[in-house]
N, C-alpha and C. Protein backbone atom coordinates (compact mmCIF):
# COMPACT_ATOMS: atom_id res chain seq x y z
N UNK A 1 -29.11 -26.39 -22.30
CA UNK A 1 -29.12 -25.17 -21.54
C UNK A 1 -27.78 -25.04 -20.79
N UNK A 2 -27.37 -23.66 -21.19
CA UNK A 2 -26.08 -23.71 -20.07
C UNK A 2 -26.18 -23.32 -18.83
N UNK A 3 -25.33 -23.79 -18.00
CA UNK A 3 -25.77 -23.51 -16.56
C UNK A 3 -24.19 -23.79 -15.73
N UNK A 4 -23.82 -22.09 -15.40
CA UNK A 4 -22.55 -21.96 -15.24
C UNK A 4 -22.66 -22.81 -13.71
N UNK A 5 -20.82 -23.06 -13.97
CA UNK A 5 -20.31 -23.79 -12.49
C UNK A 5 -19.77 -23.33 -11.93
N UNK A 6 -19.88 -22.71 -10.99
CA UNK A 6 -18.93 -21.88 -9.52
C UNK A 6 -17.67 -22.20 -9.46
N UNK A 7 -16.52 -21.64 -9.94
CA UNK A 7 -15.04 -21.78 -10.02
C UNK A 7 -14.79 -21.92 -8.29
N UNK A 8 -13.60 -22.49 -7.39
CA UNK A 8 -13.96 -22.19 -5.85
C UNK A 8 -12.40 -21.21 -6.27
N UNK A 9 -12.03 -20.62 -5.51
CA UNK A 9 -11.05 -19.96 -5.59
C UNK A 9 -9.55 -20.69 -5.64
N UNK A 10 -9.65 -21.97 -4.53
CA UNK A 10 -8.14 -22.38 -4.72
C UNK A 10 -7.80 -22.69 -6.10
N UNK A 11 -8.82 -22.91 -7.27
CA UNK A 11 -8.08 -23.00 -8.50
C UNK A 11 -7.18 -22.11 -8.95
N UNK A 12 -7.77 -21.18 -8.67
CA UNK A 12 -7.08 -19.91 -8.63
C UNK A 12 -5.28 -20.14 -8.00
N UNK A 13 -5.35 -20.46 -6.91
CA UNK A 13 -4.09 -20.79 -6.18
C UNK A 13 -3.48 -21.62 -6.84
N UNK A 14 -3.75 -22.42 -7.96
CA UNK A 14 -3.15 -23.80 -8.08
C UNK A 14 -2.40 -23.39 -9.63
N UNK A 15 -2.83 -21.99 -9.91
CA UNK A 15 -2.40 -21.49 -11.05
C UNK A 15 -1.70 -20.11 -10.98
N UNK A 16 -1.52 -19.86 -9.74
CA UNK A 16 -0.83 -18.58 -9.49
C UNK A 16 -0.14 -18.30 -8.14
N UNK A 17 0.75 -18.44 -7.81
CA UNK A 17 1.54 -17.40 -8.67
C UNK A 17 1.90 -18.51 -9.91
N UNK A 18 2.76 -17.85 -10.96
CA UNK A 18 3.12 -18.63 -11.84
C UNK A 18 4.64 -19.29 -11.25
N UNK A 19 4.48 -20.26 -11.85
CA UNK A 19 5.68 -21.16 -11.46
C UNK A 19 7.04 -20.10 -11.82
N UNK A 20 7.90 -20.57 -10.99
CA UNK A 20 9.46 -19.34 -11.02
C UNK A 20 9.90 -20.24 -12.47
N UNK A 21 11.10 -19.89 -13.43
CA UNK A 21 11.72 -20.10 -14.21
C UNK A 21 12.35 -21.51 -13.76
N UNK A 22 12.82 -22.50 -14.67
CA UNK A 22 13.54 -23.76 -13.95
C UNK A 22 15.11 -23.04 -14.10
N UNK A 23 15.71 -24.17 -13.25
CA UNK A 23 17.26 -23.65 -13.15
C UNK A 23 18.04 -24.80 -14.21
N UNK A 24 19.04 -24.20 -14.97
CA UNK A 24 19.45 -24.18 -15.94
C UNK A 24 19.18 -24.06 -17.33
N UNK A 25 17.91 -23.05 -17.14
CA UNK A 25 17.20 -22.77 -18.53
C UNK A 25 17.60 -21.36 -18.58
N UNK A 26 16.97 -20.69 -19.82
CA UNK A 26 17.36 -19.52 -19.78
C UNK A 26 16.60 -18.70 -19.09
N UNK A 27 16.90 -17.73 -18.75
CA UNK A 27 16.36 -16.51 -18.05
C UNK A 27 15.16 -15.66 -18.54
N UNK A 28 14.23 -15.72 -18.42
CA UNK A 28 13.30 -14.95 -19.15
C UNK A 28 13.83 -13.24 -19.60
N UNK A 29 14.32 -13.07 -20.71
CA UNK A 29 14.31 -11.81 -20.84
C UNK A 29 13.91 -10.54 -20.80
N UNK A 30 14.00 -9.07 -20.45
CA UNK A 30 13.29 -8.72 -20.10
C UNK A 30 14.02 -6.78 -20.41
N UNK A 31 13.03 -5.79 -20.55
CA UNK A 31 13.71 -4.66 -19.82
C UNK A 31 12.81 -3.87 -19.43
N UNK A 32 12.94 -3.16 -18.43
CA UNK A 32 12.40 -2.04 -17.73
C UNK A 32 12.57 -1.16 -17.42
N UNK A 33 12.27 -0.03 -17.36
CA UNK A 33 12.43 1.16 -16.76
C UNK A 33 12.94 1.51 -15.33
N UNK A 34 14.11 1.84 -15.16
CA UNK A 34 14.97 1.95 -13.70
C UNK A 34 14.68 3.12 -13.13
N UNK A 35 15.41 3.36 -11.82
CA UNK A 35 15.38 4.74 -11.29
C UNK A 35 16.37 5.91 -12.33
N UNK A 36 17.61 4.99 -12.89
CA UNK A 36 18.77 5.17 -13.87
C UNK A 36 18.45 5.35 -15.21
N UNK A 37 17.09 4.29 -15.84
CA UNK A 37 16.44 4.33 -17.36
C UNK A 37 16.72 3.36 -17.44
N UNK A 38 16.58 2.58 -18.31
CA UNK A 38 16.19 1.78 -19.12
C UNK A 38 17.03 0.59 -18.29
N UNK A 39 16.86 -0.97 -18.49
CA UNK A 39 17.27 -1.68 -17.70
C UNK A 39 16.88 -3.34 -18.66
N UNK A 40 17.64 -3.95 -19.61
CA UNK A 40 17.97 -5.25 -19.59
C UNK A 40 18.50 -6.32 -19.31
N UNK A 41 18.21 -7.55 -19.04
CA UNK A 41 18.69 -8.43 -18.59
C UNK A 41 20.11 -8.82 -19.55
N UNK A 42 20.09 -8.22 -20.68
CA UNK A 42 21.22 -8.28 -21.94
C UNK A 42 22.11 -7.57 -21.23
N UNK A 43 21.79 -6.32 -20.69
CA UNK A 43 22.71 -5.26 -20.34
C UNK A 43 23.96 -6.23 -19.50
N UNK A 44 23.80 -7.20 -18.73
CA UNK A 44 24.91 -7.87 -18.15
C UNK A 44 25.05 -9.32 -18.34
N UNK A 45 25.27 -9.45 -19.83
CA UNK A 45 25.68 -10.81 -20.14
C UNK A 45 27.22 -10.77 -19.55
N UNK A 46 27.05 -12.10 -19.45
CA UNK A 46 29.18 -12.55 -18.61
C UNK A 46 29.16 -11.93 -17.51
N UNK A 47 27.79 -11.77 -16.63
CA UNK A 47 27.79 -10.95 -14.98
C UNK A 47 26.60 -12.12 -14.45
N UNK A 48 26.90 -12.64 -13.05
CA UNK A 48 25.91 -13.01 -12.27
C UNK A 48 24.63 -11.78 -12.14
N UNK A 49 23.60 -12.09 -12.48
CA UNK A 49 22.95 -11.19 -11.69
C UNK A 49 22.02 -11.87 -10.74
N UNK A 50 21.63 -10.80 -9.69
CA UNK A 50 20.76 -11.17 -8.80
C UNK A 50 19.09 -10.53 -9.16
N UNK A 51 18.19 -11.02 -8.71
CA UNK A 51 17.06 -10.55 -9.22
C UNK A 51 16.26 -10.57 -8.04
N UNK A 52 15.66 -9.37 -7.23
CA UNK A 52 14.91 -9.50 -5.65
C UNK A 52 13.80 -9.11 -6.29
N UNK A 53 13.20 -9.51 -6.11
CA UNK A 53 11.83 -9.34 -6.38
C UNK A 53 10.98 -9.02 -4.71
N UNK A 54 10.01 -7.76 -4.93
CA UNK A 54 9.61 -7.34 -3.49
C UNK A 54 8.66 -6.33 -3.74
N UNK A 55 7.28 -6.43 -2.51
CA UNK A 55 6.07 -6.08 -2.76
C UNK A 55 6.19 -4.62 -3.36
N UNK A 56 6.79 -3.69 -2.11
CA UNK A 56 6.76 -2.23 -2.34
C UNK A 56 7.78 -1.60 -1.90
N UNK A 57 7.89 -0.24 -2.25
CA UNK A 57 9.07 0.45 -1.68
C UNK A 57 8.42 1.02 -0.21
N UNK A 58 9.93 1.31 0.23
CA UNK A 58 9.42 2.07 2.08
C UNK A 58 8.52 1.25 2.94
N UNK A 59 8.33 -0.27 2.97
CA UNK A 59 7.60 -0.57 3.73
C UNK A 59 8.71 -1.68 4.57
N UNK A 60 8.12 -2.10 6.05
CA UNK A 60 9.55 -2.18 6.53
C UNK A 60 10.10 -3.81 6.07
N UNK A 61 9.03 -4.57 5.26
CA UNK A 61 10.35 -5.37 5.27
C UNK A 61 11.04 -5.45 3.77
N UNK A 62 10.44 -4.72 2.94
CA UNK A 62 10.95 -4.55 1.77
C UNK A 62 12.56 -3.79 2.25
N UNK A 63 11.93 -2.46 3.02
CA UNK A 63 13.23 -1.39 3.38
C UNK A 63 14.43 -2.48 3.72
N UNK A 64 13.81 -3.32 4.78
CA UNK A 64 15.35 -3.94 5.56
C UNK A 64 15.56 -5.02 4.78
N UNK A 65 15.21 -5.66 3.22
CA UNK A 65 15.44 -6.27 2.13
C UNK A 65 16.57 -5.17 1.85
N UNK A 66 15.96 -4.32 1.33
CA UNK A 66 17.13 -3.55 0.20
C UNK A 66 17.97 -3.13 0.80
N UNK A 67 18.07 -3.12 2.37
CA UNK A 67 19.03 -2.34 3.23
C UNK A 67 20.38 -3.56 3.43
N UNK A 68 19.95 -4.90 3.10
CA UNK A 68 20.72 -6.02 3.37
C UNK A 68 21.34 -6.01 1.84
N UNK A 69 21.17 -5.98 0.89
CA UNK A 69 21.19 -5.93 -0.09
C UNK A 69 22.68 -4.68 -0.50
N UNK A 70 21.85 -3.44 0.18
CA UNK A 70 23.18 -2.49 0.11
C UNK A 70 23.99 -2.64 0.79
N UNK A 71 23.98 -3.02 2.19
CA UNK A 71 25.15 -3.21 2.71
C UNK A 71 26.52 -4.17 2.14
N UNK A 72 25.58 -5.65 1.41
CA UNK A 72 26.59 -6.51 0.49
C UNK A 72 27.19 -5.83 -1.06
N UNK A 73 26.24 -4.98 -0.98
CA UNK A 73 26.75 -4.57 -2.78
C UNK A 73 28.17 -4.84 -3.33
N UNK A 74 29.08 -4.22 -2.45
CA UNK A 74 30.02 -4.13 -2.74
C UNK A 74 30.94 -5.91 -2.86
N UNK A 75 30.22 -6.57 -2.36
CA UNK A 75 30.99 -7.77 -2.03
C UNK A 75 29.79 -8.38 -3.50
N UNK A 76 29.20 -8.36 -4.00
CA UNK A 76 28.29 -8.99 -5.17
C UNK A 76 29.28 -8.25 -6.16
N UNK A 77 29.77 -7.23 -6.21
CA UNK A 77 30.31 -6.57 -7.26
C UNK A 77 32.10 -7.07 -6.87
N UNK A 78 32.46 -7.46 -5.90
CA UNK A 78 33.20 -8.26 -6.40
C UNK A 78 33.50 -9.46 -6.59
N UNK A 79 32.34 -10.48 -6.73
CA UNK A 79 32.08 -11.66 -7.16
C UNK A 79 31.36 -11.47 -8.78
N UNK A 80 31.72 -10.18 -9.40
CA UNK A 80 30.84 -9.97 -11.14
C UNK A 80 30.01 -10.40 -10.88
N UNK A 81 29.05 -10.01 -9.89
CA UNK A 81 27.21 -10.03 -9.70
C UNK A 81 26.86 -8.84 -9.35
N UNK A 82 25.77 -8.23 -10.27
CA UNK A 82 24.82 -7.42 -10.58
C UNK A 82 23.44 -7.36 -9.38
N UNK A 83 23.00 -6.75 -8.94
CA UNK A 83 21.84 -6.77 -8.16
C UNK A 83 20.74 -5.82 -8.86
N UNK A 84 19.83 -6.18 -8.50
CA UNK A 84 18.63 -5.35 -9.48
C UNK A 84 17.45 -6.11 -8.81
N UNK A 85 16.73 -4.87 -8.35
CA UNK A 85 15.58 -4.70 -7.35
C UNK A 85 14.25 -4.18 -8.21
N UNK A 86 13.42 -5.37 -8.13
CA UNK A 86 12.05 -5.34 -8.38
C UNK A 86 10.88 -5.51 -8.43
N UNK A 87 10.12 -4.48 -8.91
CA UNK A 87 8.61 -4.17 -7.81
C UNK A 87 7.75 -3.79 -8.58
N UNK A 88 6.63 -3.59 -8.64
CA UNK A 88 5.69 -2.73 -9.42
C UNK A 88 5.50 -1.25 -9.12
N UNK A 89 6.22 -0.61 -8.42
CA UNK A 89 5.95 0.58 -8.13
C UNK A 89 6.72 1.17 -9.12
N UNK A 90 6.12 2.83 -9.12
CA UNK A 90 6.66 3.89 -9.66
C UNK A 90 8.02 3.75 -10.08
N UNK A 91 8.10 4.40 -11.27
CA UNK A 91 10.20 4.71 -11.05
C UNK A 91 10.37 5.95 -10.04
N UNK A 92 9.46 6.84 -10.12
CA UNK A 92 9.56 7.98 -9.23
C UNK A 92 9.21 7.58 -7.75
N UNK A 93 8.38 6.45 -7.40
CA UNK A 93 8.60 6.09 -5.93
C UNK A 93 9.93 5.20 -5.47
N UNK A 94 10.54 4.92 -7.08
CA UNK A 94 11.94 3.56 -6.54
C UNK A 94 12.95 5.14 -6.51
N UNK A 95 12.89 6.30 -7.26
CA UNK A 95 14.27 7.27 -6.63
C UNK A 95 13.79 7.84 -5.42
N UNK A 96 12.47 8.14 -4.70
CA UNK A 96 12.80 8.63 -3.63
C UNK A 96 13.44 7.40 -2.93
N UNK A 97 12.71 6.20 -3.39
CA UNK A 97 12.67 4.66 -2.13
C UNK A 97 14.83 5.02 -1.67
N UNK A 98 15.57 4.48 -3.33
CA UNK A 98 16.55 4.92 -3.09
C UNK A 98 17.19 5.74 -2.47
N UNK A 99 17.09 6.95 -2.34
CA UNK A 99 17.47 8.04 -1.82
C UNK A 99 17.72 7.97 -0.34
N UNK A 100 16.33 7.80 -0.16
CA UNK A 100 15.88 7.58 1.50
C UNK A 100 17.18 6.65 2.34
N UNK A 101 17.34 5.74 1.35
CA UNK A 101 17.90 4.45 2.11
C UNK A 101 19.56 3.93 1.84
N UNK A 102 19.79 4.98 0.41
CA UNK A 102 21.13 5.25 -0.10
C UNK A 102 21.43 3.83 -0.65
N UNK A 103 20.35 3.89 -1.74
CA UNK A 103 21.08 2.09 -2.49
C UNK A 103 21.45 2.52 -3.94
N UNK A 104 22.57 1.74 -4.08
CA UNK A 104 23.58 1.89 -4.96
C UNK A 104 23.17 1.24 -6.35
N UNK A 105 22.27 0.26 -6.10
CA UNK A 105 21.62 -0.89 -7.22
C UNK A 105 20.47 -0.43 -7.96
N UNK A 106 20.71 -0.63 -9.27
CA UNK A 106 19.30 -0.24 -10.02
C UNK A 106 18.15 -0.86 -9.16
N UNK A 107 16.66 -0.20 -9.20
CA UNK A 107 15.67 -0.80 -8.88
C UNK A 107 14.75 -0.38 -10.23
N UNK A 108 13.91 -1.71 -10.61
CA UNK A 108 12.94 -1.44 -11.70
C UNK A 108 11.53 -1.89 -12.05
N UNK A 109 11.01 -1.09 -12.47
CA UNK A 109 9.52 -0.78 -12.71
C UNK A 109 9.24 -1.43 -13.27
N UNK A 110 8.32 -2.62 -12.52
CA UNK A 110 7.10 -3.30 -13.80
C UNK A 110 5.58 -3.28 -13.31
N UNK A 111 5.14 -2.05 -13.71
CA UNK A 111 3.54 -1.91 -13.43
C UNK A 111 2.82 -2.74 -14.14
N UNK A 112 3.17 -2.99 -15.38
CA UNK A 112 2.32 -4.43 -16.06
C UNK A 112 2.79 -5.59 -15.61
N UNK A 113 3.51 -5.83 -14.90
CA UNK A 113 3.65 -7.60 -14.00
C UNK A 113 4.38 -8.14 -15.04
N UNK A 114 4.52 -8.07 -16.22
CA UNK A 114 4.95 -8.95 -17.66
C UNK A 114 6.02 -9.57 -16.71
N UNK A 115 7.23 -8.79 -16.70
CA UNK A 115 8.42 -9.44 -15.84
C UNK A 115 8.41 -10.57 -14.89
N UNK A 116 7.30 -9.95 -13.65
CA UNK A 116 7.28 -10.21 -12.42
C UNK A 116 6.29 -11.53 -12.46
N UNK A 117 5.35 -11.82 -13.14
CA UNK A 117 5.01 -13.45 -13.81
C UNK A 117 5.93 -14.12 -14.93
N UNK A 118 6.64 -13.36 -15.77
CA UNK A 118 7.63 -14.50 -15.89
C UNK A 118 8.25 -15.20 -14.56
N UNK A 119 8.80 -14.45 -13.45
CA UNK A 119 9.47 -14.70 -12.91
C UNK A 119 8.80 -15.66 -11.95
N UNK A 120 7.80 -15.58 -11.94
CA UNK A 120 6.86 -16.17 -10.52
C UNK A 120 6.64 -15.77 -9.28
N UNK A 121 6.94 -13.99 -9.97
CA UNK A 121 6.70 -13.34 -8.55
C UNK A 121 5.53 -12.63 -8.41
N UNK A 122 4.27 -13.09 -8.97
CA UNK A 122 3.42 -12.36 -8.72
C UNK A 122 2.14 -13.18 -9.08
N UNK A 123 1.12 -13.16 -7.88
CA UNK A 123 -0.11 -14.38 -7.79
C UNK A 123 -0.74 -14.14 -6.35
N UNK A 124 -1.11 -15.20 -6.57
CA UNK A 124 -1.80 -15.48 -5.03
C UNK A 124 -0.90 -15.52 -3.84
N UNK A 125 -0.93 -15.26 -3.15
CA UNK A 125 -0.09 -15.21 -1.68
C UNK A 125 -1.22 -15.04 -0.36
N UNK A 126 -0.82 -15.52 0.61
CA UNK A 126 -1.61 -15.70 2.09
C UNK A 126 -0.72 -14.29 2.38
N UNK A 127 -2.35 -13.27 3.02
CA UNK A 127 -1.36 -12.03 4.22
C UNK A 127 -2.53 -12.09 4.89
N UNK A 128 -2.02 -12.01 6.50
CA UNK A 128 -3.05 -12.31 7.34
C UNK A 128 -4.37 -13.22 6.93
N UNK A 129 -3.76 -14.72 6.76
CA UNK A 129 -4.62 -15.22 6.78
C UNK A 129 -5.37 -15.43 5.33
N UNK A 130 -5.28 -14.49 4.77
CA UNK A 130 -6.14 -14.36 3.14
C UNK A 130 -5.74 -14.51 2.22
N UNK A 131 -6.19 -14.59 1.11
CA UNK A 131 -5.16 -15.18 0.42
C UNK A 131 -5.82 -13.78 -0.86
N UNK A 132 -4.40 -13.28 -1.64
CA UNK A 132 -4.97 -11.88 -1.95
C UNK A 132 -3.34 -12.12 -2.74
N UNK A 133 -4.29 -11.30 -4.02
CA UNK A 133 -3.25 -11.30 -5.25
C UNK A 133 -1.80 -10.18 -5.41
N UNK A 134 -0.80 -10.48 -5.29
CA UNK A 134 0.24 -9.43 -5.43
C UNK A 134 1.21 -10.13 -5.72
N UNK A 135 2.62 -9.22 -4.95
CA UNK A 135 4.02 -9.53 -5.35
C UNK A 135 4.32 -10.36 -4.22
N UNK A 136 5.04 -11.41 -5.11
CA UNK A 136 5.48 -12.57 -3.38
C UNK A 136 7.21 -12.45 -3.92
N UNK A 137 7.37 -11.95 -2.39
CA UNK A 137 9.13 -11.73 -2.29
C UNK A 137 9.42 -12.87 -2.75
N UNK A 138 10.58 -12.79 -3.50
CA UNK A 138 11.19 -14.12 -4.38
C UNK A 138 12.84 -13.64 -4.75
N UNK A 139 13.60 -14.27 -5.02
CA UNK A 139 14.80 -14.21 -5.66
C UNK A 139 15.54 -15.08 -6.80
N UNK A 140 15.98 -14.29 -8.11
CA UNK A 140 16.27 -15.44 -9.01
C UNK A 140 17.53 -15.05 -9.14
N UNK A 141 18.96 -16.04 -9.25
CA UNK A 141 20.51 -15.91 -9.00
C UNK A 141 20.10 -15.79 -11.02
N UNK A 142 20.57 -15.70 -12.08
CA UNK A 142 21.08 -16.17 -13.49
C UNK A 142 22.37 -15.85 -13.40
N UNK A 143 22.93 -16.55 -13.90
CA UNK A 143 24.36 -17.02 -14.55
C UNK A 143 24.99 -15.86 -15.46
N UNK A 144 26.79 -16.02 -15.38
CA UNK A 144 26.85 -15.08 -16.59
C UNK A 144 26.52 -15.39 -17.94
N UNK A 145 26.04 -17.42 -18.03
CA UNK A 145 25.42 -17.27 -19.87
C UNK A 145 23.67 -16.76 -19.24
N UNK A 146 23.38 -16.64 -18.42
CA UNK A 146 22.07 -15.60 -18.78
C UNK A 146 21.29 -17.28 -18.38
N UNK A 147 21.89 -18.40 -17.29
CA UNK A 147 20.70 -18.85 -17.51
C UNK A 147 20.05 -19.18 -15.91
N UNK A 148 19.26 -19.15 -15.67
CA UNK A 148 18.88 -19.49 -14.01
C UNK A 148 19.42 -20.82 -13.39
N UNK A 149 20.11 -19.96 -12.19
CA UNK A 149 21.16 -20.86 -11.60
C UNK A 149 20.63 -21.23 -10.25
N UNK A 150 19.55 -20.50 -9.88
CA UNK A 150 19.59 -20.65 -8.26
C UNK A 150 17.88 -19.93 -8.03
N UNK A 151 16.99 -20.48 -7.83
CA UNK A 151 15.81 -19.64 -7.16
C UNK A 151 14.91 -19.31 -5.46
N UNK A 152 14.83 -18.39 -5.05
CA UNK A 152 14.40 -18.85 -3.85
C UNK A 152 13.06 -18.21 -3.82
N UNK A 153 11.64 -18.85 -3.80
CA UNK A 153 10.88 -19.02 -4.14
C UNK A 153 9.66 -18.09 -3.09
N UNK A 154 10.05 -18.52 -1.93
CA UNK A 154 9.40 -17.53 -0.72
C UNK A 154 10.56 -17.13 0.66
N UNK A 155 10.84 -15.44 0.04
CA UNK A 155 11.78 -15.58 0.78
C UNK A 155 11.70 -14.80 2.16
N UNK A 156 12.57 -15.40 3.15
CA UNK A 156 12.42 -14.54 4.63
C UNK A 156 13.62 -13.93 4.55
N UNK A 157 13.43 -12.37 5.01
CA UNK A 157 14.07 -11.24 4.67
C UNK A 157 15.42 -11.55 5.53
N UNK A 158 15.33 -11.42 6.84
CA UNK A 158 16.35 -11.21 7.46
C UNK A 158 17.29 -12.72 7.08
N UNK A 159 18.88 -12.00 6.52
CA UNK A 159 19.80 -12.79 6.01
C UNK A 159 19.80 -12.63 4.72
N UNK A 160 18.89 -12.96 4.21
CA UNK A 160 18.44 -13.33 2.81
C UNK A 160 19.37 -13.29 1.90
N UNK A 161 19.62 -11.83 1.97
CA UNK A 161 20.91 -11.61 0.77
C UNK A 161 22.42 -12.02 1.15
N UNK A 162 22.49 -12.49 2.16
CA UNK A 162 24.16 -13.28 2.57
C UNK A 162 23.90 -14.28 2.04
N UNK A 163 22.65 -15.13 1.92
CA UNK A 163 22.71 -16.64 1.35
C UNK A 163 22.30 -16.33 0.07
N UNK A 164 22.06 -14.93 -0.62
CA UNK A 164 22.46 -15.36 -1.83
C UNK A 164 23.83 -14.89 -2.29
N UNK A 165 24.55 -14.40 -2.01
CA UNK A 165 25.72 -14.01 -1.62
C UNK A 165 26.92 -14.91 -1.81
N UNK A 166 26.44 -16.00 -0.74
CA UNK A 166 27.16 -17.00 -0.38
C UNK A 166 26.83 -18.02 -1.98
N UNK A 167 25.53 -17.78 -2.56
CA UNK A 167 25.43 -19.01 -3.26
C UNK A 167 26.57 -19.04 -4.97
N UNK A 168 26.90 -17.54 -4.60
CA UNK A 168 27.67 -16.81 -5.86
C UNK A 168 29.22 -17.33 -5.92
N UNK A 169 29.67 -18.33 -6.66
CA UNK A 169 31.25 -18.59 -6.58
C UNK A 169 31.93 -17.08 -6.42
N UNK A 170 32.89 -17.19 -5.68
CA UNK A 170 33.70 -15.75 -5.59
C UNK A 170 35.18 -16.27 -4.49
């Protein structure tokens, strides 16, 4: 006779989020739909790119993410690093998000998560206390051969993007 067994939830935790990519492997490939169109990780072979990964648009610490983010742009672009901001929201909520906040960097759409669990940005996470399935702010540096150079796994906003910044030879 079968006689099911009560899963407890931290299994759950112990399998999600999914582990981030290792560093010096390759980059999980990928493309998505931008505020701009279409968006591959091919598109900038022989370019650092940066990869922010973040819950939602317009909320305030995503905003003062991407707001740190634009203010460096210009200094990532002249170290040949790429920035590219991503979330599960809308492409039509990432051009107003843009607009609002005047960012210069593609941001891109993955409503099916495919991306955002390669990456290990999306699982279980603690908010207030609970532990409740979404996007956990994360950052992945890849290399110009395309392979992961640098990950930061749970990240705290304020600074954030100077130390990845800083982690970029230039």
């Amino acid at each position: 006779m079968f006689v099911p067994v009560p899963v407890p939830a931290l299994v759950l935790s112990q399998e999600y989020p999914m582990p981030h990519p290792t560093v010096g492997e390759p980059a999980p490939p990928f493309t998505l739909d931008g505020d701009a169109g279409p968006v591959s990780l091919a598109d900038f072979a022989g370019k650092w790119v940066v990869l922010f990964f973040y819950p939602k648009d317009n909320t305030p610490g995503c905003t003062l993410e991407a707001q740190q983010f634009r203010d460096l742009y210009p200094e990532f672009l002249a170290r040949g690093a790429e920035v590219l901001g991503v979330s599960a929201d809308s492409v039509r909520s990432h051009q107003g998000f843009r607009d609002r906040q005047g960012l210069t960097f593609p941001l891109l759409s993955d409503p099916g998560k495919a991306t955002l669990q390669a990456y290990g940005a999306f699982g279980i996470k603690k908010m207030y206390g609970k532990e409740v399935q979404g996007i956990v702010r994360s950052t992945v540096l890849v290399d110009p051969h395309g392979n992961v150079a640098r990950v930061w796994p749970k990240v705290t906003v304020d600074g954030h993007a100077r130390k990845v910044l800083e982690a970029i030879p230039g």
